[in-house]
C-alpha atoms as a PDB file:
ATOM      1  CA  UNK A   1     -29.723 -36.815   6.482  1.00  0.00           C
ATOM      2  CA  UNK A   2     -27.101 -34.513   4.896  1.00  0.00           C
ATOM      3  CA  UNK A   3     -26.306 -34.801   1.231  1.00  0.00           C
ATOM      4  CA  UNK A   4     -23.823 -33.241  -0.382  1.00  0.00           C
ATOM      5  CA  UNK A   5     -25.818 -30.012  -2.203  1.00  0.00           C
ATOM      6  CA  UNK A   6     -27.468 -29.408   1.699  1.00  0.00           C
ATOM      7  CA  UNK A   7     -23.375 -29.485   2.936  1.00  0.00           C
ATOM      8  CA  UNK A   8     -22.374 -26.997  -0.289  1.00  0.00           C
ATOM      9  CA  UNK A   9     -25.440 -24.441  -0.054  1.00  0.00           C
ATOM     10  CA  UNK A  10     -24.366 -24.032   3.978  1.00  0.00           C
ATOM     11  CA  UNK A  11     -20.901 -23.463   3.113  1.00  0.00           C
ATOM     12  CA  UNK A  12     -21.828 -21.155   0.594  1.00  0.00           C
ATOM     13  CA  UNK A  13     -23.865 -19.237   3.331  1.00  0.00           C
ATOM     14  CA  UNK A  14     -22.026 -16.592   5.851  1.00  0.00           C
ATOM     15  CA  UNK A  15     -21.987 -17.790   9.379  1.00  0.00           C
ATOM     16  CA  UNK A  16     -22.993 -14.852  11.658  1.00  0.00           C
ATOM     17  CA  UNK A  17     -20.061 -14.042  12.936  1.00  0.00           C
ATOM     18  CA  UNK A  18     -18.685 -13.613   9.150  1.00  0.00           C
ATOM     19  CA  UNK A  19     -21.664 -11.595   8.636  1.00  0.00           C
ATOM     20  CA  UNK A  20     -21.326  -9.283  11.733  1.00  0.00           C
ATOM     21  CA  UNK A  21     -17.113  -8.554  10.875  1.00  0.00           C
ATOM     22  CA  UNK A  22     -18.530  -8.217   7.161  1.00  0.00           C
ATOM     23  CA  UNK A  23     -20.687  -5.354   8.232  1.00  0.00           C
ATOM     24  CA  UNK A  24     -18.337  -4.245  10.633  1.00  0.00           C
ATOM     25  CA  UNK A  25     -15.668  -3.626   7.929  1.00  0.00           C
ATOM     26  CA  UNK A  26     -18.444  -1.734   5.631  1.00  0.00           C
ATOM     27  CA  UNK A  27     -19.537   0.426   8.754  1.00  0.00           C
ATOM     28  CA  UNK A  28     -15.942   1.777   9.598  1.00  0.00           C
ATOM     29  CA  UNK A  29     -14.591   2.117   6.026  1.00  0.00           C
ATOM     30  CA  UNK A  30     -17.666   4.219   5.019  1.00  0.00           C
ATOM     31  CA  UNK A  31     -17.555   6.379   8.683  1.00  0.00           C
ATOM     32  CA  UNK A  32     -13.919   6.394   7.943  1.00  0.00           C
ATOM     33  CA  UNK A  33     -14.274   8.130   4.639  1.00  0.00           C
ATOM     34  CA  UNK A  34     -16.919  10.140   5.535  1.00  0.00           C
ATOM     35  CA  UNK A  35     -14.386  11.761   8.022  1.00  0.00           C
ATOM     36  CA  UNK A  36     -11.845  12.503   6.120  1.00  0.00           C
ATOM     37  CA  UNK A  37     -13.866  13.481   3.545  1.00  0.00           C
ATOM     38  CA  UNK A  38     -14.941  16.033   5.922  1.00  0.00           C
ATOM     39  CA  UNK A  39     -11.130  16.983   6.609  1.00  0.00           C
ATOM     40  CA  UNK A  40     -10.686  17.167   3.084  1.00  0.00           C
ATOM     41  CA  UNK A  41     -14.105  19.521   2.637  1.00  0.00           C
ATOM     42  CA  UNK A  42     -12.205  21.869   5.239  1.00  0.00           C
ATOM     43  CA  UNK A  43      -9.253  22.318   2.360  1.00  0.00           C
ATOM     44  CA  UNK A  44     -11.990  23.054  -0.839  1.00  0.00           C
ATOM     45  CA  UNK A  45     -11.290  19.416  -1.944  1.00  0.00           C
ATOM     46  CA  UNK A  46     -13.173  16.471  -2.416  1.00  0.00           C
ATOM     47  CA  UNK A  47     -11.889  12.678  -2.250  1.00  0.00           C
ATOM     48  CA  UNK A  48     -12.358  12.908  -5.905  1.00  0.00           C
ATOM     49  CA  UNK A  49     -10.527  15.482  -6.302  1.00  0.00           C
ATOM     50  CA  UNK A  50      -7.473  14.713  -4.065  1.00  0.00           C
ATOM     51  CA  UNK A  51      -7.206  10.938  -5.433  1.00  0.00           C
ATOM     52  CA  UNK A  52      -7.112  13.010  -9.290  1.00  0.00           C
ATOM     53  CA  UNK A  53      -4.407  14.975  -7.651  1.00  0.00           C
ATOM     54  CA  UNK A  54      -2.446  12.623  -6.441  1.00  0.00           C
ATOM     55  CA  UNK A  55      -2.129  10.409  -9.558  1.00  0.00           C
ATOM     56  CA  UNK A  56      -1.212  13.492 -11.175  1.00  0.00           C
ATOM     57  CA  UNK A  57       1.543  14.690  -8.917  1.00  0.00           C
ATOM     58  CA  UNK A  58       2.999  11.051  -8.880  1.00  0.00           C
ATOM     59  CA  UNK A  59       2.956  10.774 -12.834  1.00  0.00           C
ATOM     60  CA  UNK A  60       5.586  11.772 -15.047  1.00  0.00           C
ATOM     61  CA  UNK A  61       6.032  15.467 -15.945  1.00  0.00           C
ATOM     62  CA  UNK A  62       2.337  15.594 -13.804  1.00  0.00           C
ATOM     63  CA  UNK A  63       0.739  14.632 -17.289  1.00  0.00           C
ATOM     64  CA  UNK A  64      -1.633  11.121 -17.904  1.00  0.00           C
ATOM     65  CA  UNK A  65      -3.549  10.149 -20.584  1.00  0.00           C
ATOM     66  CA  UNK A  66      -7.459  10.228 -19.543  1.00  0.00           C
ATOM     67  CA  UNK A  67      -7.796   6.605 -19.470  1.00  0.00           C
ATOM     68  CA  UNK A  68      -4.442   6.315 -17.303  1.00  0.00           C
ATOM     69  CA  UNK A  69      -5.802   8.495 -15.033  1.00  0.00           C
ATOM     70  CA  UNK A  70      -9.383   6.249 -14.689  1.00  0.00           C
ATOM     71  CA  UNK A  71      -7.299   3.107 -14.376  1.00  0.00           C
ATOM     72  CA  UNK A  72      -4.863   4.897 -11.571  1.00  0.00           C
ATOM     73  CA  UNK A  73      -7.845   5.989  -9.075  1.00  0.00           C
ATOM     74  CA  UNK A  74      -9.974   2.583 -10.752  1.00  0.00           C
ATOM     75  CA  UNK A  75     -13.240   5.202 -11.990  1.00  0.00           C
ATOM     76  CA  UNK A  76     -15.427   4.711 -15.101  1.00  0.00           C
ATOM     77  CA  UNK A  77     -14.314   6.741 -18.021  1.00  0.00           C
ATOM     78  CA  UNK A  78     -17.200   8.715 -18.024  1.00  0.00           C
ATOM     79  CA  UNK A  79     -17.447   9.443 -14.104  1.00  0.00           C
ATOM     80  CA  UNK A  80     -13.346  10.396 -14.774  1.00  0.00           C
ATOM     81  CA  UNK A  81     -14.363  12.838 -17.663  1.00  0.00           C
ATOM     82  CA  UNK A  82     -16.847  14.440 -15.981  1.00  0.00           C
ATOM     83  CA  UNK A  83     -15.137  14.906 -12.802  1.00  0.00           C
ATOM     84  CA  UNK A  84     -12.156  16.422 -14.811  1.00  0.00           C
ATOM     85  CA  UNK A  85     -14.960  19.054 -15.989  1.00  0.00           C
ATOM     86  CA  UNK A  86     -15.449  20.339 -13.238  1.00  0.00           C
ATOM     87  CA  UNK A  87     -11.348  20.487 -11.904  1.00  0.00           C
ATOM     88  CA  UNK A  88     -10.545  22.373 -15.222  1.00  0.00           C
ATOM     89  CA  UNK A  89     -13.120  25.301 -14.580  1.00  0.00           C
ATOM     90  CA  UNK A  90     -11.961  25.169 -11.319  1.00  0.00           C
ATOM     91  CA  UNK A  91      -8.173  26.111 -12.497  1.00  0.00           C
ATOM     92  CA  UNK A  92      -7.019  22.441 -10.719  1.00  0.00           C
ATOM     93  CA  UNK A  93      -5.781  20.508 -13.937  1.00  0.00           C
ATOM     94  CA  UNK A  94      -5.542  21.398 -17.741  1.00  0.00           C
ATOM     95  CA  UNK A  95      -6.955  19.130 -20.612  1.00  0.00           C
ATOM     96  CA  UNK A  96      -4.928  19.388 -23.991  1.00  0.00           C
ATOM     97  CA  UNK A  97      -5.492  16.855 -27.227  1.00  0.00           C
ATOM     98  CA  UNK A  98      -3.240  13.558 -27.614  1.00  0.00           C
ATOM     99  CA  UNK A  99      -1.338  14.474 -31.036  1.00  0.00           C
ATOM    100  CA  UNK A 100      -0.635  11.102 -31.356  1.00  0.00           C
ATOM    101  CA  UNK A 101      -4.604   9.999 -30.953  1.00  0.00           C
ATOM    102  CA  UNK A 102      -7.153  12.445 -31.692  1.00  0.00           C
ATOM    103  CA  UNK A 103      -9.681  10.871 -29.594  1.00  0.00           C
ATOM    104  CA  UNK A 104      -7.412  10.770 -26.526  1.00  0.00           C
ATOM    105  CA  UNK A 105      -6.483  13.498 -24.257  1.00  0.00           C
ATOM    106  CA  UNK A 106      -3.787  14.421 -21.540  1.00  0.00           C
ATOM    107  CA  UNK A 107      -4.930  15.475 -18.088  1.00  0.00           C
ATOM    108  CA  UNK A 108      -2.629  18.155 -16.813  1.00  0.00           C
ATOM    109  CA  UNK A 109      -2.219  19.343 -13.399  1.00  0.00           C
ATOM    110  CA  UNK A 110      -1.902  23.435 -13.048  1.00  0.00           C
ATOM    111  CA  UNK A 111       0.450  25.209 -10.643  1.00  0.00           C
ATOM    112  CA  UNK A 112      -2.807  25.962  -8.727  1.00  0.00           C
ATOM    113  CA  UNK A 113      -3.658  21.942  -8.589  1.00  0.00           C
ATOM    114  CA  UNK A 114      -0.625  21.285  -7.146  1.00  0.00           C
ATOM    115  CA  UNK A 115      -1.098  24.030  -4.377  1.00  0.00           C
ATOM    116  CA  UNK A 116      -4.245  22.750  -3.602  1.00  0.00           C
ATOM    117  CA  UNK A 117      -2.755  19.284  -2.753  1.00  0.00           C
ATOM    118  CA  UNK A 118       0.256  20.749  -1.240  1.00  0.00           C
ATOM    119  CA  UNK A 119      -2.245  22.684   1.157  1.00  0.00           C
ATOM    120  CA  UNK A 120      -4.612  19.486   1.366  1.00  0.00           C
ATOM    121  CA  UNK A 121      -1.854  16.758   2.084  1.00  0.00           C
ATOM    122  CA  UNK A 122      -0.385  18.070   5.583  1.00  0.00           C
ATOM    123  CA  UNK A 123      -4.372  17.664   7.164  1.00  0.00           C
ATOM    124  CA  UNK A 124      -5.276  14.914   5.132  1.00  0.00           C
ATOM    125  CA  UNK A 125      -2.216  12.806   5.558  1.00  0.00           C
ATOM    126  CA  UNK A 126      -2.431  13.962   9.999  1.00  0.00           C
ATOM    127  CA  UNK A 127      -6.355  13.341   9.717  1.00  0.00           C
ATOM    128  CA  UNK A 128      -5.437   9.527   8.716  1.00  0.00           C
ATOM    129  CA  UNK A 129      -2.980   9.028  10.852  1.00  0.00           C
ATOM    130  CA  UNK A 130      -5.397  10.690  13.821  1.00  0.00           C
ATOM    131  CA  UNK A 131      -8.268   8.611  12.733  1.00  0.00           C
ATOM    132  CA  UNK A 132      -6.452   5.589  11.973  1.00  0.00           C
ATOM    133  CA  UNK A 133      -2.614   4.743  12.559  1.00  0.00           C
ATOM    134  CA  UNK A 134      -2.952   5.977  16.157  1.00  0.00           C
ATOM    135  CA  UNK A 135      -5.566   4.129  17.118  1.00  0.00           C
ATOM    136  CA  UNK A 136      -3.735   0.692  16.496  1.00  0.00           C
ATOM    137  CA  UNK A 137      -0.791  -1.198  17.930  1.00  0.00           C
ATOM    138  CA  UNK A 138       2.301  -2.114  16.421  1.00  0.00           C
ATOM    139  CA  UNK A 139       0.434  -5.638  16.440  1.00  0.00           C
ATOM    140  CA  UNK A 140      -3.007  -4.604  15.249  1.00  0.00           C
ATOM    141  CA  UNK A 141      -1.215  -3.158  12.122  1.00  0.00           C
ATOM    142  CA  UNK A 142       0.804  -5.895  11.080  1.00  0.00           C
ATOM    143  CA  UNK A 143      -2.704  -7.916  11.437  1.00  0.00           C
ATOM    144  CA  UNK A 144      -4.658  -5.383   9.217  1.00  0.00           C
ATOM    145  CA  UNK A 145      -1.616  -5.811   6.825  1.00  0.00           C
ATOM    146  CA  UNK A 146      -1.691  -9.626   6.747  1.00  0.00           C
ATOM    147  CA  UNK A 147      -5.187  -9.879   6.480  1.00  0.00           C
ATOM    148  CA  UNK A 148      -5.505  -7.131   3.871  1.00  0.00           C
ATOM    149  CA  UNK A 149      -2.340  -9.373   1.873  1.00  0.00           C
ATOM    150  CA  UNK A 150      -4.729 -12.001   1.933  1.00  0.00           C
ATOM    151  CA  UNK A 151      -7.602 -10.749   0.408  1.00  0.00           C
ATOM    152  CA  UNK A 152      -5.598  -8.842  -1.767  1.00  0.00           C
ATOM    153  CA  UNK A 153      -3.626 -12.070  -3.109  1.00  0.00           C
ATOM    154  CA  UNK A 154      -7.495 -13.675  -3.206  1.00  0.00           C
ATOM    155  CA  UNK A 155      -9.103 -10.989  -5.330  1.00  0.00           C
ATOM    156  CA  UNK A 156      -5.724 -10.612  -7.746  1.00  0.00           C
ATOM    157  CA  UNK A 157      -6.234 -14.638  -8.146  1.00  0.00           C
ATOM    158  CA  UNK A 158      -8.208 -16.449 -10.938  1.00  0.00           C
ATOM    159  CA  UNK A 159     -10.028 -18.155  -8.026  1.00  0.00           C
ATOM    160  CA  UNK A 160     -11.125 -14.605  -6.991  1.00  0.00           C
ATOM    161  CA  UNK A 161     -13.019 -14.110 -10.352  1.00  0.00           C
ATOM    162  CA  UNK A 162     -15.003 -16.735 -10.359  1.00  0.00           C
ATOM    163  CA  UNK A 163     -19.011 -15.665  -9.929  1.00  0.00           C
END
């Protein structure tokens, strides 16, 4: 006898082979980082670091407002400002006060930030392509990309809110 909360609570449930490709996906991504993370180690230059970098080189006159620059690489406020701590004593970006908002503050990137992701980007940007874009197919891509649409499309949706 089925009824239909037994039917719901088993569609609600991931088969095992959902499971296994669920794991599969959090395996590689994390292995994936933690290489490149390594490449980027090799350059004095932390994910962190090069994704604070990066937002900075692609903003306007290289300047954001803090809590631009949390939304940009999607951080907490607080892991941003700390993080930011440590690139200023390490000559990589420049703090200076918001004139317009006393409690706000631009993030600058210094001439030596943008050396250090000039030097970092050549590696980096090879690394990915080593550890990544050569190992798939012209087909395998355009599958990554479709599926990756998907979810993307799914999690920007209201039904991809919902708890």
């Amino acid at each position: 006898m089925t009824d239909s909360g037994t039917a719901q609570r088993t569609a609600e449930r991931l088969t095992d082979r959902e499971l296994a490709v669920w794991r599969s996906l959090q395996d590689t991504t994390t292995e994936l980082r933690r290489r490149l993370s390594a490449e980027l180690q090799q350059v004095e230059l932390s994910p962190g670091d090069y994704a604070v970098l990066l937002a900075l080189t692609e903003a306007s006159d290289r300047t954001l407002r803090s809590s631009e620059l949390a939304d940009a690489i999607d951080w907490e406020r607080s892991r941003v400002s700390h993080h930011l701590g440590r690139m200023e004593r390490r000559g990589l970006i420049q703090r200076t006060d918001c004139p317009s908002d006393n409690r706000g503050a631009f993030v600058v990137l210094t001439e030596d930030g943008f050396q250090a992701i000039r030097r970092a980007s050549g590696p980096h940007l090879r690394a990915v392509k080593r550890l990544f874009a050569d190992v798939l197919d012209a087909d395998q891509l355009e599958a990554l990309a479709d599926v990756l649409d998907t979810l993307r499309t799914h999690l920007d949706s209201p039904e991809g809110d919902r708890s």
